[in-house]
C-alpha atoms as a PDB file:
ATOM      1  CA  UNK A   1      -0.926  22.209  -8.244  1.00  0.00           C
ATOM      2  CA  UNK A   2      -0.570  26.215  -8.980  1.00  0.00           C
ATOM      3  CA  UNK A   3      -1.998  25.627 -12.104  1.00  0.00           C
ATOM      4  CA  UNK A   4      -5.193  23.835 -10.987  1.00  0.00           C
ATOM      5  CA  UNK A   5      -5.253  26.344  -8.188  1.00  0.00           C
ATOM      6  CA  UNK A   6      -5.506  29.142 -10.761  1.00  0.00           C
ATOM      7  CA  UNK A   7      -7.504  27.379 -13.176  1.00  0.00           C
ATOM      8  CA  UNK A   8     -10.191  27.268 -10.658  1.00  0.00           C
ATOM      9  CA  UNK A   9      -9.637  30.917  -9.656  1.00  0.00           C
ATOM     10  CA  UNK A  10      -9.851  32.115 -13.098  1.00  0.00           C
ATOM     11  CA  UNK A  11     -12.801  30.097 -14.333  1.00  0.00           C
ATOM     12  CA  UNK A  12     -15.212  30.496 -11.313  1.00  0.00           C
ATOM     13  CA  UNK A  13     -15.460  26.811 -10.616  1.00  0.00           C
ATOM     14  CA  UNK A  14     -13.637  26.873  -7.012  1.00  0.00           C
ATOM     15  CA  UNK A  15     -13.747  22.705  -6.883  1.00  0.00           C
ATOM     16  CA  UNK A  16     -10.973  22.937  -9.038  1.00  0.00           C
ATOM     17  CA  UNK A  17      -9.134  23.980  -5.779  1.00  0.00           C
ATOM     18  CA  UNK A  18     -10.110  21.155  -4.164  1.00  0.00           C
ATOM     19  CA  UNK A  19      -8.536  19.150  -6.613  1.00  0.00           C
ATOM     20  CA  UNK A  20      -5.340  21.267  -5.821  1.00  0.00           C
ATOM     21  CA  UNK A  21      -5.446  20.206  -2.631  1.00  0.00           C
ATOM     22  CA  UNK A  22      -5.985  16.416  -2.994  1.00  0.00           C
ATOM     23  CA  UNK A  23      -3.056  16.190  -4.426  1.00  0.00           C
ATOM     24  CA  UNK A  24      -0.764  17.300  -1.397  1.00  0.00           C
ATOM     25  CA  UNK A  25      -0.321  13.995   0.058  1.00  0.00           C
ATOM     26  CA  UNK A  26       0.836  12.430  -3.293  1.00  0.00           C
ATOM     27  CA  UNK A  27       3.569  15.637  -3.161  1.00  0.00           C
ATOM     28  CA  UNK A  28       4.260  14.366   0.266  1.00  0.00           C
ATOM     29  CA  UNK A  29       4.758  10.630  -1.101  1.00  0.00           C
ATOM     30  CA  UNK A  30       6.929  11.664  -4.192  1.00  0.00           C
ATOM     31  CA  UNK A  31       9.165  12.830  -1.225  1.00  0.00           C
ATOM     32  CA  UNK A  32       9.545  10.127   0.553  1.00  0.00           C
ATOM     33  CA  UNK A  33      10.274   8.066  -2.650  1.00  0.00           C
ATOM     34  CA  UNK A  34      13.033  10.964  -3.425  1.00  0.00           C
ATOM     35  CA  UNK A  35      14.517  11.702  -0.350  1.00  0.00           C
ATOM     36  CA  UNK A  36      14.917   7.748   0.043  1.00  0.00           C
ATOM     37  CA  UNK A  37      16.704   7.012  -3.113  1.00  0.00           C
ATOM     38  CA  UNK A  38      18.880  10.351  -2.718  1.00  0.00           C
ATOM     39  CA  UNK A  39      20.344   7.904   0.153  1.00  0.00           C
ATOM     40  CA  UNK A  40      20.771   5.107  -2.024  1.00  0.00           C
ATOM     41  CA  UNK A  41      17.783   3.191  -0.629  1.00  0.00           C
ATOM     42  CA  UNK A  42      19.665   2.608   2.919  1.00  0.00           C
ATOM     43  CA  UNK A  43      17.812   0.590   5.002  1.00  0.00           C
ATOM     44  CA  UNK A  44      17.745   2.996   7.809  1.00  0.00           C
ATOM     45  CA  UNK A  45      14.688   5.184   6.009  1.00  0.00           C
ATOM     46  CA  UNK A  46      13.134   1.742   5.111  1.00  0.00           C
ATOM     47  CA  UNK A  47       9.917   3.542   6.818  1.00  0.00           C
ATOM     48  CA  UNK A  48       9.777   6.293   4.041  1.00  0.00           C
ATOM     49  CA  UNK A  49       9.074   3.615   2.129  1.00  0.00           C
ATOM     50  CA  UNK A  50       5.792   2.781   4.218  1.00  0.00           C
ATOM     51  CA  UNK A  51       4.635   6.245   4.724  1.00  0.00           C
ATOM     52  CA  UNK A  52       5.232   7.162   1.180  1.00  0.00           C
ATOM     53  CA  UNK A  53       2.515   3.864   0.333  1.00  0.00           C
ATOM     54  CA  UNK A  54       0.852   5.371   2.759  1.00  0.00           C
ATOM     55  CA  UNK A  55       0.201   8.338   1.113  1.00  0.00           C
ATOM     56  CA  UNK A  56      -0.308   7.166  -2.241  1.00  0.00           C
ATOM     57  CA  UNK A  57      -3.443   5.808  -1.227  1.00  0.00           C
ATOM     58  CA  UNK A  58      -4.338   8.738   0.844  1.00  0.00           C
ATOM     59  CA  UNK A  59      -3.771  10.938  -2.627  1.00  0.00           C
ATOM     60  CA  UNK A  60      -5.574   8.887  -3.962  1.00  0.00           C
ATOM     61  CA  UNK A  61      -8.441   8.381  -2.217  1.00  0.00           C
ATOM     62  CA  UNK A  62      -8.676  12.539  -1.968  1.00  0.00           C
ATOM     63  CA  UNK A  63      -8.067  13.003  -5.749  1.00  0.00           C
ATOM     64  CA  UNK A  64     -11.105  10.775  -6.438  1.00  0.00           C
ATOM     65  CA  UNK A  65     -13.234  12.751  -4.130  1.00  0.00           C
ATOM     66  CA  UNK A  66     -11.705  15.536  -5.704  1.00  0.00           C
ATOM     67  CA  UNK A  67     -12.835  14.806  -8.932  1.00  0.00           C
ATOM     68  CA  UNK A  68     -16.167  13.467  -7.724  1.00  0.00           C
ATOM     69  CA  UNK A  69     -17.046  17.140  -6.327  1.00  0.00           C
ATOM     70  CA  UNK A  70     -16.076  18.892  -9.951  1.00  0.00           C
ATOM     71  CA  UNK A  71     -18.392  16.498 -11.702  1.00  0.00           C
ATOM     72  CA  UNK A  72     -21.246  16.774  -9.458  1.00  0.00           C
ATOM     73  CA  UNK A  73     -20.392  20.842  -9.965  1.00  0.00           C
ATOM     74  CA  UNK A  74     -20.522  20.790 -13.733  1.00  0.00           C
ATOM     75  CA  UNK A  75     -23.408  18.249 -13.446  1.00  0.00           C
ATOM     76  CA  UNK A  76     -25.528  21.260 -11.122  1.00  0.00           C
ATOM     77  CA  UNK A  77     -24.278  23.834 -14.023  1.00  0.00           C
ATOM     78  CA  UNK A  78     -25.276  21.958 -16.788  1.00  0.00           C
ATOM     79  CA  UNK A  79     -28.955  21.478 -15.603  1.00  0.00           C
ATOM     80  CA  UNK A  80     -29.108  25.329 -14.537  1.00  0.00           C
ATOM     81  CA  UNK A  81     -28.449  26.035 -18.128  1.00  0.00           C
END
């Protein structure tokens, strides 16, 4: 995530930190899924195992938009050139 965050610092193309930031909730879902089978899977944090799905898609869905917004940036660029 630093190194997209820089990337887009360095290059001038600040969507890059957008991509940076769709990927929090896929940090948050990794851990779930770690902190869950640290405890052996016990059946008492059965709901990280919801929210961590949960997330997934969230990352997901924010990593595709993400992306969407750099391509429609280099797209603009390309044209202006």
């Amino acid at each position: 995530m630093a190194l997209v965050w820089q990337y887009g610092e360095k290059s001038g193309f600040e969507s890059w930190k957008g991509l940076s930031w769709g990927m929090v909730p896929l940090l948050g879902g990794a851990f779930c899924a770690c902190t869950w089978h640290f405890f052996y899977n016990s059946e008492s944090l059965e709901v990280l195992v919801a929210i961590q799905a949960a997330l997934t898609v969230i990352g997901n869905a924010t990593m595709c938009i993400a992306a969407f917004r750099i391509y429609k940036l280099s797209q603009e660029r390309s044209q202006k050139l």
